[in-house]
PDB file of N, CA and C in Angstrom:
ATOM      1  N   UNK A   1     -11.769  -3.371   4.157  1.00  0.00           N
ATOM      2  CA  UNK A   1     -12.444  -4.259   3.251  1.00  0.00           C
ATOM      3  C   UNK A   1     -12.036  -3.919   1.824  1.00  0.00           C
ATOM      4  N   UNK A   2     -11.605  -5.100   1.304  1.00  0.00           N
ATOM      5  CA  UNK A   2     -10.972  -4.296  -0.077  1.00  0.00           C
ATOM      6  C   UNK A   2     -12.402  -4.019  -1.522  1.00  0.00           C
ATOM      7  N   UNK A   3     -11.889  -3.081  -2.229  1.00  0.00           N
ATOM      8  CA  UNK A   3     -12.895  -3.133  -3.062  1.00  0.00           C
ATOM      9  C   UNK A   3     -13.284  -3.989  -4.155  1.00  0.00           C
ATOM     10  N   UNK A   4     -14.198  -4.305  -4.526  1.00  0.00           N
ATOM     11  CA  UNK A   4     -14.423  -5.177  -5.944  1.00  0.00           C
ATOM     12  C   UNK A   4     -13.952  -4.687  -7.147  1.00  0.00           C
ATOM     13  N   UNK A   5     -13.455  -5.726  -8.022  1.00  0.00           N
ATOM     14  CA  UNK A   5     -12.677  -5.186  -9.037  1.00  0.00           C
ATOM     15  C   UNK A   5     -13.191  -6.239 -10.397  1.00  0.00           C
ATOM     16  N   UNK A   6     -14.685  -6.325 -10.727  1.00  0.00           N
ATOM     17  CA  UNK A   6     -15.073  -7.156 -11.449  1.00  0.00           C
ATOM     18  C   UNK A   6     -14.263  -6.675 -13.167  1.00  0.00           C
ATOM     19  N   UNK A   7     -13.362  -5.541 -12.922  1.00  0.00           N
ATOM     20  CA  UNK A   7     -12.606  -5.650 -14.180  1.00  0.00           C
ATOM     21  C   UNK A   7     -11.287  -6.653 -14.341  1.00  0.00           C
ATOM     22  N   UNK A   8     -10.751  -7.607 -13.087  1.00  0.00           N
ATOM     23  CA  UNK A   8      -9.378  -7.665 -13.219  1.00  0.00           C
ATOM     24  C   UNK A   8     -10.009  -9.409 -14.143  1.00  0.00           C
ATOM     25  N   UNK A   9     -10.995  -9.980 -14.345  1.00  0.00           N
ATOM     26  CA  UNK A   9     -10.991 -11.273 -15.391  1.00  0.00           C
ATOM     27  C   UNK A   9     -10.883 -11.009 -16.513  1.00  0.00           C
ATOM     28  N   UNK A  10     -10.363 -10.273 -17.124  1.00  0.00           N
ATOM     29  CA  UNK A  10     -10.236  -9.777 -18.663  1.00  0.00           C
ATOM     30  C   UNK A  10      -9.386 -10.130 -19.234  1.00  0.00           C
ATOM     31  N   UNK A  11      -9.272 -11.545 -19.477  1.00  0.00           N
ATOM     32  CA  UNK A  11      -8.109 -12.455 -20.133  1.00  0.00           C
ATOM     33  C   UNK A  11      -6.841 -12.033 -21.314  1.00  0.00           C
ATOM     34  N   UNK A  12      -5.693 -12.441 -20.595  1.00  0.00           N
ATOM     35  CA  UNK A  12      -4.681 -11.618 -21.213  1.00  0.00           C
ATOM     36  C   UNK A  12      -4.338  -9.959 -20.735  1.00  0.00           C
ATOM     37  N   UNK A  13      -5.026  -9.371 -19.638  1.00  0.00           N
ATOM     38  CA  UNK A  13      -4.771  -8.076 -19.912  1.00  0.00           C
ATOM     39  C   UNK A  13      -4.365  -7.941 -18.419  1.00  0.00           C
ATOM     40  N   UNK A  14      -3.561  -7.337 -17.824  1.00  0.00           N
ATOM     41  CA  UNK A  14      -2.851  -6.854 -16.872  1.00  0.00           C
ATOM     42  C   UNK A  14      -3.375  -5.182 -16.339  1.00  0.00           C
ATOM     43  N   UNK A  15      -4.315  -5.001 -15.446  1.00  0.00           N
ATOM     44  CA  UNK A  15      -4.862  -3.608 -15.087  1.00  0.00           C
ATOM     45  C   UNK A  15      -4.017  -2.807 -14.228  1.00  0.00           C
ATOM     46  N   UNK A  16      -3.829  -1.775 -14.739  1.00  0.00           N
ATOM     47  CA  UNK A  16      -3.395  -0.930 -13.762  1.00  0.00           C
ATOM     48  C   UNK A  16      -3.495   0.156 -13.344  1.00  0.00           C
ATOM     49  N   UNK A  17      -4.114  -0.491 -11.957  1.00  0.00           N
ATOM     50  CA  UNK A  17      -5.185   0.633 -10.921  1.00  0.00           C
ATOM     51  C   UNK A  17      -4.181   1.271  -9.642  1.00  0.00           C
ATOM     52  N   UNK A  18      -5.045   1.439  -8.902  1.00  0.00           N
ATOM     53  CA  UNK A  18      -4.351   1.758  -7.957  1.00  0.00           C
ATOM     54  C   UNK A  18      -3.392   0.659  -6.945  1.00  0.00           C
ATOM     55  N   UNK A  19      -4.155  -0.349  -6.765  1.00  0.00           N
ATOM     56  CA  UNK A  19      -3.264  -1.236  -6.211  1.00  0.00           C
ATOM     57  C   UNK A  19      -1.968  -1.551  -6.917  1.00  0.00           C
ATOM     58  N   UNK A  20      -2.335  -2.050  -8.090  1.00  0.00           N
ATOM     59  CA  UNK A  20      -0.880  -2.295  -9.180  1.00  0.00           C
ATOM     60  C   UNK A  20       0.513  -1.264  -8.647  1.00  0.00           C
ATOM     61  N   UNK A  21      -0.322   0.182  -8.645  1.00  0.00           N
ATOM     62  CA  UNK A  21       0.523   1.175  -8.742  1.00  0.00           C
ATOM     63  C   UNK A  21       1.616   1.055  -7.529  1.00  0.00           C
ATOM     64  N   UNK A  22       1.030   0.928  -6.126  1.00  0.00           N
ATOM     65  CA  UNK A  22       1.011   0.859  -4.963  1.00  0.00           C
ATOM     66  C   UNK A  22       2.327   0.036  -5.316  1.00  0.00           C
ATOM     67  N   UNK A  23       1.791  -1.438  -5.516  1.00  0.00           N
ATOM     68  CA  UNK A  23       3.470  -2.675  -5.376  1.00  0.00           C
ATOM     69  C   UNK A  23       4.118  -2.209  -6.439  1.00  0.00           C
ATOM     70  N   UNK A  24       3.608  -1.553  -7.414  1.00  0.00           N
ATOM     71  CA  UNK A  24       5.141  -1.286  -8.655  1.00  0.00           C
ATOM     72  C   UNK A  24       5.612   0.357  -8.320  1.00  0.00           C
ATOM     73  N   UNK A  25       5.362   0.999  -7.449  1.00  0.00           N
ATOM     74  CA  UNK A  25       5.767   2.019  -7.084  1.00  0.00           C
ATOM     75  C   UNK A  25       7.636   2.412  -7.303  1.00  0.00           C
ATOM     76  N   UNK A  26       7.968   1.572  -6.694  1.00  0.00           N
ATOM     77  CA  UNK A  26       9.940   2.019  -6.582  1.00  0.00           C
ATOM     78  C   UNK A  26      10.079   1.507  -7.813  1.00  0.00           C
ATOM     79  N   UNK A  27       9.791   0.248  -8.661  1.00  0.00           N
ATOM     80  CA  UNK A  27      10.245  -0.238  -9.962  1.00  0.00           C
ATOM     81  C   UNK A  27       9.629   0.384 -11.076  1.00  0.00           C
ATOM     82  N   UNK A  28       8.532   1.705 -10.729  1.00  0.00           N
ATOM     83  CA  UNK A  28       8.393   2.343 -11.709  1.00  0.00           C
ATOM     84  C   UNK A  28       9.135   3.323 -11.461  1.00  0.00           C
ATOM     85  N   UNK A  29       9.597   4.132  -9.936  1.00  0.00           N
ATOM     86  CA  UNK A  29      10.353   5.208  -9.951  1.00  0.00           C
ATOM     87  C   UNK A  29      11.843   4.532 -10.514  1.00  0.00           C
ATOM     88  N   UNK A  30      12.177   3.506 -10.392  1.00  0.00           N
ATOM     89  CA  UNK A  30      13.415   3.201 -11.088  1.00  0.00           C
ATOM     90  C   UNK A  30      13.379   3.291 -12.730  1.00  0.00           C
ATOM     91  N   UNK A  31      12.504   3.137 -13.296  1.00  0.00           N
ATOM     92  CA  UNK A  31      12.314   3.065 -15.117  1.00  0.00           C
ATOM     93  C   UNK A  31      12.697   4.630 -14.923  1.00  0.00           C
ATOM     94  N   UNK A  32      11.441   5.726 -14.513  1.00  0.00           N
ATOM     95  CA  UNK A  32      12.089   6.842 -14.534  1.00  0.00           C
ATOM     96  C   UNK A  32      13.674   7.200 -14.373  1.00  0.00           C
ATOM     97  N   UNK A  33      13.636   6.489 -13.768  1.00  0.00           N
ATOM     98  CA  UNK A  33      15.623   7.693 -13.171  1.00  0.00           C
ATOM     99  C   UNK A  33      16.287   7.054 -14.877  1.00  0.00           C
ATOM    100  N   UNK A  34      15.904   6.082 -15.361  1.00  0.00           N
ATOM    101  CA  UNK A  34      16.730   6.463 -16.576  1.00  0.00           C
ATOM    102  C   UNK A  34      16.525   6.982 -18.167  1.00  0.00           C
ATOM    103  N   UNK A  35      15.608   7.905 -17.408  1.00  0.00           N
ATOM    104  CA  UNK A  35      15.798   9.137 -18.550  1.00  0.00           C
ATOM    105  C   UNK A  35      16.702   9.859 -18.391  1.00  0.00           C
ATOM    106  N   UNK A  36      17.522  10.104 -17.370  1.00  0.00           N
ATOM    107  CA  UNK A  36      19.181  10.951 -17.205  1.00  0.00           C
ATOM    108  C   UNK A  36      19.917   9.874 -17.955  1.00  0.00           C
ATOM    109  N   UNK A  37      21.208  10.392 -18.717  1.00  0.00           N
ATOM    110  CA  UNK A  37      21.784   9.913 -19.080  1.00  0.00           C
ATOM    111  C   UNK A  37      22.738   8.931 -18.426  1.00  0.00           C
ATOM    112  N   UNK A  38      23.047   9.629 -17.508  1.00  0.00           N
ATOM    113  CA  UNK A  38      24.456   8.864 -16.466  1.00  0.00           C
ATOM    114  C   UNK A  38      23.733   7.702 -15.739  1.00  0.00           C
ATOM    115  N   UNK A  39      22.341   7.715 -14.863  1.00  0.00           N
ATOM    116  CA  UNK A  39      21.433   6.637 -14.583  1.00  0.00           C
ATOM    117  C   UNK A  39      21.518   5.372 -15.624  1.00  0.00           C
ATOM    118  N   UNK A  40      21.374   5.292 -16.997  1.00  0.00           N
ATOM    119  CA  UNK A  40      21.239   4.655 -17.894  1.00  0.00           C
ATOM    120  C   UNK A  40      22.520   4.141 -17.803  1.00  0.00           C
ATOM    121  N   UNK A  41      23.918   5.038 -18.182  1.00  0.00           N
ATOM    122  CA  UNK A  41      25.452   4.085 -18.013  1.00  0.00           C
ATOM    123  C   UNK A  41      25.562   3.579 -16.974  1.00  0.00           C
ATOM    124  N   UNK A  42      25.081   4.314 -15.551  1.00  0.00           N
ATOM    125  CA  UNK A  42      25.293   2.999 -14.457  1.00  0.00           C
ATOM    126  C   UNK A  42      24.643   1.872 -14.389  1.00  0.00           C
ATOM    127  N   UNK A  43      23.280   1.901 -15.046  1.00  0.00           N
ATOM    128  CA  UNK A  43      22.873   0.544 -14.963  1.00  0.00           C
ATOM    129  C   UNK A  43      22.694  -0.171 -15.789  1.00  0.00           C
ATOM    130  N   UNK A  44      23.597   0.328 -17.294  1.00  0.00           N
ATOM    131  CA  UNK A  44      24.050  -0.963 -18.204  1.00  0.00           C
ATOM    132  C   UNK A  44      25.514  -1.672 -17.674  1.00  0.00           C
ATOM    133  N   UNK A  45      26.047  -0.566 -16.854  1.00  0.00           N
ATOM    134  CA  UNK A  45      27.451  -0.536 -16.334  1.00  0.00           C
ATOM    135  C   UNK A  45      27.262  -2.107 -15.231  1.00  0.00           C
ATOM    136  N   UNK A  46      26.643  -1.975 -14.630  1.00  0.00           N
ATOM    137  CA  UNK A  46      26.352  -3.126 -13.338  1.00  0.00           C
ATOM    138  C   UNK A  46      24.738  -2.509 -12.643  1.00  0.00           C
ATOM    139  N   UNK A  47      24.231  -3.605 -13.627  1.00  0.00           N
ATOM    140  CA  UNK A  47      22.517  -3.497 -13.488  1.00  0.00           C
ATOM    141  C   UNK A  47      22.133  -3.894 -12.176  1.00  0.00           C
ATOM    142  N   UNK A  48      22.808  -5.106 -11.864  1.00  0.00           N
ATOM    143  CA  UNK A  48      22.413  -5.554 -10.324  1.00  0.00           C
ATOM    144  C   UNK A  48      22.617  -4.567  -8.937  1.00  0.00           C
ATOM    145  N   UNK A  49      23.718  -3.960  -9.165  1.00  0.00           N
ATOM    146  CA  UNK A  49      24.276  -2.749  -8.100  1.00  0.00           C
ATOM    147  C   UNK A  49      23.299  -1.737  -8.251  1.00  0.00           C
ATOM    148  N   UNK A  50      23.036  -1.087  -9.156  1.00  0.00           N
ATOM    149  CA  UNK A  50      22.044  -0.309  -9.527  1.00  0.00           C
ATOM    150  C   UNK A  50      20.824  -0.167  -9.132  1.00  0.00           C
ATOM    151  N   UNK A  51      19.874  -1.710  -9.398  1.00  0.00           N
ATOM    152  CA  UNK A  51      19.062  -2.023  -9.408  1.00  0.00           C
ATOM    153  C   UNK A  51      19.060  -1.934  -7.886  1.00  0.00           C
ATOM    154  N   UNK A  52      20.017  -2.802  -6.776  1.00  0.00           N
ATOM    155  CA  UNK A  52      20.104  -2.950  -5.434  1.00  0.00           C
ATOM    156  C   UNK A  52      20.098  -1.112  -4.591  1.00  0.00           C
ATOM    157  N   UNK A  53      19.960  -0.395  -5.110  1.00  0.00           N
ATOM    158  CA  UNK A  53      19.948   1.004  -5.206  1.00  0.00           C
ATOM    159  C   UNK A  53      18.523   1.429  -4.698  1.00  0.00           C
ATOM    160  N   UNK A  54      17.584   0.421  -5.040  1.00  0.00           N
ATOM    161  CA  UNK A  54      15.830   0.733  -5.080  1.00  0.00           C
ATOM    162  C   UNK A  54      15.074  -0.412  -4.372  1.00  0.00           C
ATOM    163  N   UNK A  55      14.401   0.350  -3.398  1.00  0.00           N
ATOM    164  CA  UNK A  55      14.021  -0.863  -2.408  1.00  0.00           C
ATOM    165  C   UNK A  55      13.021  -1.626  -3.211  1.00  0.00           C
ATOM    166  N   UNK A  56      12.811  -2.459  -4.280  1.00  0.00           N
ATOM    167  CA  UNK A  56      12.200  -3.041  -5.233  1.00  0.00           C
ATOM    168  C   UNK A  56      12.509  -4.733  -4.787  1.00  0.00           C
ATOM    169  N   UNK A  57      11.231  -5.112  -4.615  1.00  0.00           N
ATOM    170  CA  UNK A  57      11.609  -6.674  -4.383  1.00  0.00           C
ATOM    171  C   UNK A  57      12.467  -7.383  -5.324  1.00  0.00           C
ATOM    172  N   UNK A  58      13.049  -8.392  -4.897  1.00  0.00           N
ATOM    173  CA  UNK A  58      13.419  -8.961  -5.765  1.00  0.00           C
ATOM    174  C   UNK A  58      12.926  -9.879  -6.962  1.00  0.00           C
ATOM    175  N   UNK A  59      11.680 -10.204  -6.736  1.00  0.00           N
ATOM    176  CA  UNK A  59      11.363 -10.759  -8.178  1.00  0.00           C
ATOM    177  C   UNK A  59      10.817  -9.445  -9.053  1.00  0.00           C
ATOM    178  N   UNK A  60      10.765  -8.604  -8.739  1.00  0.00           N
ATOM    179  CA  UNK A  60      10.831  -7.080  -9.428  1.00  0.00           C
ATOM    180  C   UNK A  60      12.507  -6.916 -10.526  1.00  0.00           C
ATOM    181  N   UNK A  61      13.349  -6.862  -9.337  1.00  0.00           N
ATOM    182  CA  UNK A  61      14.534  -6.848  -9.915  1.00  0.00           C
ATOM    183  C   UNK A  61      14.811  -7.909 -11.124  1.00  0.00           C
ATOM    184  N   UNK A  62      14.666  -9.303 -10.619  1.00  0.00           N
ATOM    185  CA  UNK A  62      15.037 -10.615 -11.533  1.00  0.00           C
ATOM    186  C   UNK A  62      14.064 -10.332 -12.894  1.00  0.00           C
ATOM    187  N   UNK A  63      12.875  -9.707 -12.895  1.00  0.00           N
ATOM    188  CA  UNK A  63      11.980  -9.868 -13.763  1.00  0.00           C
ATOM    189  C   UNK A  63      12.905  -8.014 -15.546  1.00  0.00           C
ATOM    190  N   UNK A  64      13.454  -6.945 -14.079  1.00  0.00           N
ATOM    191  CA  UNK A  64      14.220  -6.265 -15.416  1.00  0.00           C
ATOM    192  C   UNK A  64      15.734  -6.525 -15.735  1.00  0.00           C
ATOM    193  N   UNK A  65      16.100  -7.642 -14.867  1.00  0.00           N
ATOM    194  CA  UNK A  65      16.920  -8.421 -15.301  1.00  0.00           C
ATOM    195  C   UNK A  65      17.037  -9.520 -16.642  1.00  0.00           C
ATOM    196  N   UNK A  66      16.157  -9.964 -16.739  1.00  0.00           N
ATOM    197  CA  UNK A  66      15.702 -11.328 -17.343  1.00  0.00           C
ATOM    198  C   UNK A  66      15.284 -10.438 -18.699  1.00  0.00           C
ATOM    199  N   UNK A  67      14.769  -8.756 -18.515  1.00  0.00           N
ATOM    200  CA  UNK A  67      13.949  -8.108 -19.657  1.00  0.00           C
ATOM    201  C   UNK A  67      12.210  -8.891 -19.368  1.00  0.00           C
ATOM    202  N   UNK A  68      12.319  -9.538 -18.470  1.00  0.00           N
ATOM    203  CA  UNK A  68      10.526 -10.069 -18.547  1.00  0.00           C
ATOM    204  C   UNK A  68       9.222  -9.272 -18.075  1.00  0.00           C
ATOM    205  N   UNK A  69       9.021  -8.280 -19.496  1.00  0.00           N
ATOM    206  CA  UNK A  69       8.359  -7.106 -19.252  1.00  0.00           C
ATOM    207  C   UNK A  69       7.291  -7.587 -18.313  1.00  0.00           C
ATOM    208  N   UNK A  70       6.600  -9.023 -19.425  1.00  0.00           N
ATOM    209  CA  UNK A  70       5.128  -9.400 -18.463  1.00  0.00           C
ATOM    210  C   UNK A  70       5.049  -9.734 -17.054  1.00  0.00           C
ATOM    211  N   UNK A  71       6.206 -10.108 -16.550  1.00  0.00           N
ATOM    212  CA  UNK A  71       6.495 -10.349 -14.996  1.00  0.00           C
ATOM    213  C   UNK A  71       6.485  -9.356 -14.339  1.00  0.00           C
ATOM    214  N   UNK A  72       7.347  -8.026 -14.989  1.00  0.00           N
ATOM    215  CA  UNK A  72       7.214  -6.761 -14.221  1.00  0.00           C
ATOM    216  C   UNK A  72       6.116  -6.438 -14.118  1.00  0.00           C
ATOM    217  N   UNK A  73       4.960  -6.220 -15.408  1.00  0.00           N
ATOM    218  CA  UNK A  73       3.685  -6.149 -14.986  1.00  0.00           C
ATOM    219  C   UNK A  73       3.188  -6.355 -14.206  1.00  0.00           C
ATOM    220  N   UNK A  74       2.782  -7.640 -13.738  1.00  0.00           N
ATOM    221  CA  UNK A  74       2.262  -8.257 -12.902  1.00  0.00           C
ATOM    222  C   UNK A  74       2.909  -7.836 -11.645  1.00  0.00           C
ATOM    223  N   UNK A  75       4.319  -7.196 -11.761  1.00  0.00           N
ATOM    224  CA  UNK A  75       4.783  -6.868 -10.014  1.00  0.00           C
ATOM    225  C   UNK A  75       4.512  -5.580 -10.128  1.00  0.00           C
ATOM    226  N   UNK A  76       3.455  -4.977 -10.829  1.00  0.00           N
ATOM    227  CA  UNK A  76       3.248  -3.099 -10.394  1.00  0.00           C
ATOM    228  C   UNK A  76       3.807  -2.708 -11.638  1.00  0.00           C
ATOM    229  N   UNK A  77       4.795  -2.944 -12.521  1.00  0.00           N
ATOM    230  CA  UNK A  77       5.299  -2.247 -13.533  1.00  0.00           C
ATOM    231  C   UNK A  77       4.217  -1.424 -14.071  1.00  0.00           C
ATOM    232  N   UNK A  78       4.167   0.161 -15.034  1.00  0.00           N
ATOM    233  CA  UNK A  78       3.401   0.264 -15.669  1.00  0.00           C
ATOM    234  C   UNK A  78       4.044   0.324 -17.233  1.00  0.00           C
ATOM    235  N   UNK A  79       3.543  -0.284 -18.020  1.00  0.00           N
ATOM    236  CA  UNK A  79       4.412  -0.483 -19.490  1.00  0.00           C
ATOM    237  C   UNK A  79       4.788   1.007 -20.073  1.00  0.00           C
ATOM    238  N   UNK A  80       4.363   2.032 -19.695  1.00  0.00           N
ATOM    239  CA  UNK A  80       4.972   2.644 -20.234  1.00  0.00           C
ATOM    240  C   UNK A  80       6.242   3.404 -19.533  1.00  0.00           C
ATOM    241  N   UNK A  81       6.461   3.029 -18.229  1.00  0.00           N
ATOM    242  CA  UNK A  81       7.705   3.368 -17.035  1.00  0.00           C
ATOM    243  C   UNK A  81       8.698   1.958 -17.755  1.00  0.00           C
ATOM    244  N   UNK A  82       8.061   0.633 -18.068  1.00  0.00           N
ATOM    245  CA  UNK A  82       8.808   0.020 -18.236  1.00  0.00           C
ATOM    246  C   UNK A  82       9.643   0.036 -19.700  1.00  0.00           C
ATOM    247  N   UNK A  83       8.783   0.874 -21.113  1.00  0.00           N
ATOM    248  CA  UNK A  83       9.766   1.082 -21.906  1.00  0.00           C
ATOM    249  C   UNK A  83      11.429   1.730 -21.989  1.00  0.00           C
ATOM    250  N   UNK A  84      11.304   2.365 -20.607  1.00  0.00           N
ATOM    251  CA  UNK A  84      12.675   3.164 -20.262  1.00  0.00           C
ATOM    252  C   UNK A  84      13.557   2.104 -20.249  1.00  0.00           C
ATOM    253  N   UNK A  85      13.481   0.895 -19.888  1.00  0.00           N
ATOM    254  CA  UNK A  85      14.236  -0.056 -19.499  1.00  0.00           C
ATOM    255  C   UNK A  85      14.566  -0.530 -21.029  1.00  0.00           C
ATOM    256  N   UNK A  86      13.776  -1.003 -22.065  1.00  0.00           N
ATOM    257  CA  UNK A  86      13.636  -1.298 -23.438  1.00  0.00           C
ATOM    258  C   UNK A  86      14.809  -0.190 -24.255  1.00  0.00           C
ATOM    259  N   UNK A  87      14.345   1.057 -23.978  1.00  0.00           N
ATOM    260  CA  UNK A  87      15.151   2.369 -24.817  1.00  0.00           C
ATOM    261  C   UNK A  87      16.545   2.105 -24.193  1.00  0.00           C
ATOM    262  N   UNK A  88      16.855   1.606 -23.103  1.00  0.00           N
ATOM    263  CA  UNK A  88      18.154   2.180 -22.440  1.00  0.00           C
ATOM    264  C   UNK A  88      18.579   0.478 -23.203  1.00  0.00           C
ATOM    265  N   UNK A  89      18.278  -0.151 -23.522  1.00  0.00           N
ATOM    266  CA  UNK A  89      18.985  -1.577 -23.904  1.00  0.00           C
ATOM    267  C   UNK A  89      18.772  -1.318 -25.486  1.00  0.00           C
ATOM    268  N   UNK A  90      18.115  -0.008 -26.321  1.00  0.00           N
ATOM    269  CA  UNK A  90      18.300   0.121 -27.624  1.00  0.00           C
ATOM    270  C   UNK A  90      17.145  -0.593 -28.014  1.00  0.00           C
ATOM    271  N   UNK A  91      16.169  -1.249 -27.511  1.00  0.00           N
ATOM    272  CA  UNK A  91      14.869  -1.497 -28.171  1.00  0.00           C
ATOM    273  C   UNK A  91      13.736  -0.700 -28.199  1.00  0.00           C
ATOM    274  N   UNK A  92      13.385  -0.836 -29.694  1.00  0.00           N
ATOM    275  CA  UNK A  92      12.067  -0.097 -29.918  1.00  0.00           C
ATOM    276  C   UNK A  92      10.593  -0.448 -29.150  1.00  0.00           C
ATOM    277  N   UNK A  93       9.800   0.659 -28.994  1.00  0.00           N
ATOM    278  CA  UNK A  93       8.240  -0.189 -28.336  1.00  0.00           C
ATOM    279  C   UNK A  93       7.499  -1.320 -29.154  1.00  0.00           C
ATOM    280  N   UNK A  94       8.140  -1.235 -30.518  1.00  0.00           N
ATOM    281  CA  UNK A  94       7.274  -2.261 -30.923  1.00  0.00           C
ATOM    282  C   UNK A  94       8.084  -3.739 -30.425  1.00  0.00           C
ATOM    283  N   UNK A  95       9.386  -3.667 -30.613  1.00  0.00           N
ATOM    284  CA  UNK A  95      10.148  -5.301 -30.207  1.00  0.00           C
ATOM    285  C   UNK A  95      10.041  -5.375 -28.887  1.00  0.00           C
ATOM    286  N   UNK A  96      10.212  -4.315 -27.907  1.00  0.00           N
ATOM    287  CA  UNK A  96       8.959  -4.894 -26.470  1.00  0.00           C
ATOM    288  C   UNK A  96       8.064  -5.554 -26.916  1.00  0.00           C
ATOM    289  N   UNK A  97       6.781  -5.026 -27.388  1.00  0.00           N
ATOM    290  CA  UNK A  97       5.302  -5.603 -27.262  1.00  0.00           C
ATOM    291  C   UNK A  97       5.926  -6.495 -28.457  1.00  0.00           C
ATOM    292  N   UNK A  98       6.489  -6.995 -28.986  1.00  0.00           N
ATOM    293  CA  UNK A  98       6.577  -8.119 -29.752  1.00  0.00           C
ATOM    294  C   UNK A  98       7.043  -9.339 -28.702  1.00  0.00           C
ATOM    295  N   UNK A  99       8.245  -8.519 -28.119  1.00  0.00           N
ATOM    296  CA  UNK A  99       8.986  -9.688 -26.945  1.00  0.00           C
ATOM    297  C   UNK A  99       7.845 -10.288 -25.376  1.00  0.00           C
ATOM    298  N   UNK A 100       6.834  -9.513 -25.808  1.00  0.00           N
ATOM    299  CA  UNK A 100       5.883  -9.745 -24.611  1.00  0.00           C
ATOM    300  C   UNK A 100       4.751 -10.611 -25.423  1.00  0.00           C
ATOM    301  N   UNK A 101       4.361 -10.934 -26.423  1.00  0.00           N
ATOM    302  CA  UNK A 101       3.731 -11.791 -26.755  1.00  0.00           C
ATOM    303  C   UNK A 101       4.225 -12.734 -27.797  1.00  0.00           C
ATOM    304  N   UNK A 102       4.949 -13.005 -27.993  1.00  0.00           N
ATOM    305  CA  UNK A 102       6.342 -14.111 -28.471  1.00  0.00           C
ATOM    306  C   UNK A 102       5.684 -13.586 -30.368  1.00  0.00           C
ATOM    307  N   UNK A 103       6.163 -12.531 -30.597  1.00  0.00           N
ATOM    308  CA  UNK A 103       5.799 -12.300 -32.067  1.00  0.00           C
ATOM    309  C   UNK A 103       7.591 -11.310 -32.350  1.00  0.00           C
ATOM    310  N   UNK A 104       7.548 -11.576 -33.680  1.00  0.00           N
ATOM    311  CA  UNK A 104       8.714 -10.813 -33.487  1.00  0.00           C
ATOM    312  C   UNK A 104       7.826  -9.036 -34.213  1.00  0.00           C
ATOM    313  N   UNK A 105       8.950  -8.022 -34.167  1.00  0.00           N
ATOM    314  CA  UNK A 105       8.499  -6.578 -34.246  1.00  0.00           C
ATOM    315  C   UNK A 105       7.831  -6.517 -35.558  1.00  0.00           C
ATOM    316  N   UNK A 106       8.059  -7.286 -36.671  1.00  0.00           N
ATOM    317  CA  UNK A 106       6.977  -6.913 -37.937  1.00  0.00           C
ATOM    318  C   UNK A 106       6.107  -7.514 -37.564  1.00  0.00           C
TER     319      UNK A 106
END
């Protein structure tokens, strides 16, 4: 029986509990692996090969393809596993959270 979660109506905000964790599990262990350096050149090198590396669904994949942080969210991402993906493409945390709510970084 699953549990009640009278926190997840909190408009605009994306929770992440345990379930989240559960489906974004491999696409957060993938943000990790590129804090090594060589991880990071292979998967600016050929992101898709890379990416096909991690049993991560595919609208997981299409979503750090595309850079569509808020999609990853919603598939388990946790934003701060997903800034690895941001740093390794040379963006700061603020032009993420700018690129996630259509504002630019100032």
């Amino acid at each position: 029986m699953p549990l009640e979660k009278p926190y997840l109506d909190i408009p605009g905000t994306i929770l992440f509990d345990a379930e989240q964790s559960r489906k974004g599990y491999h696409l957060n262990q993938f943000c990790m692996s590129l804090m090594k350096a060589e991880n990071r050149e292979r998967f600016k090198a050929d992101q898709r090969a890379y990416l096909d590396e991690w049993p991560m669904t595919e609208d997981q994949k299409q979503a750090v393809i595309d850079m569509d942080l808020n999609r990853a969210m919603l598939l388990g991402g946790n934003i701060y596993f997903l800034a690895k993906i941001g740093a390794t493409h040379g963006k700061s945390f603020q032009q993420m959270a700018g690129s996630m709510t259509g504002m630019t970084e100032d």
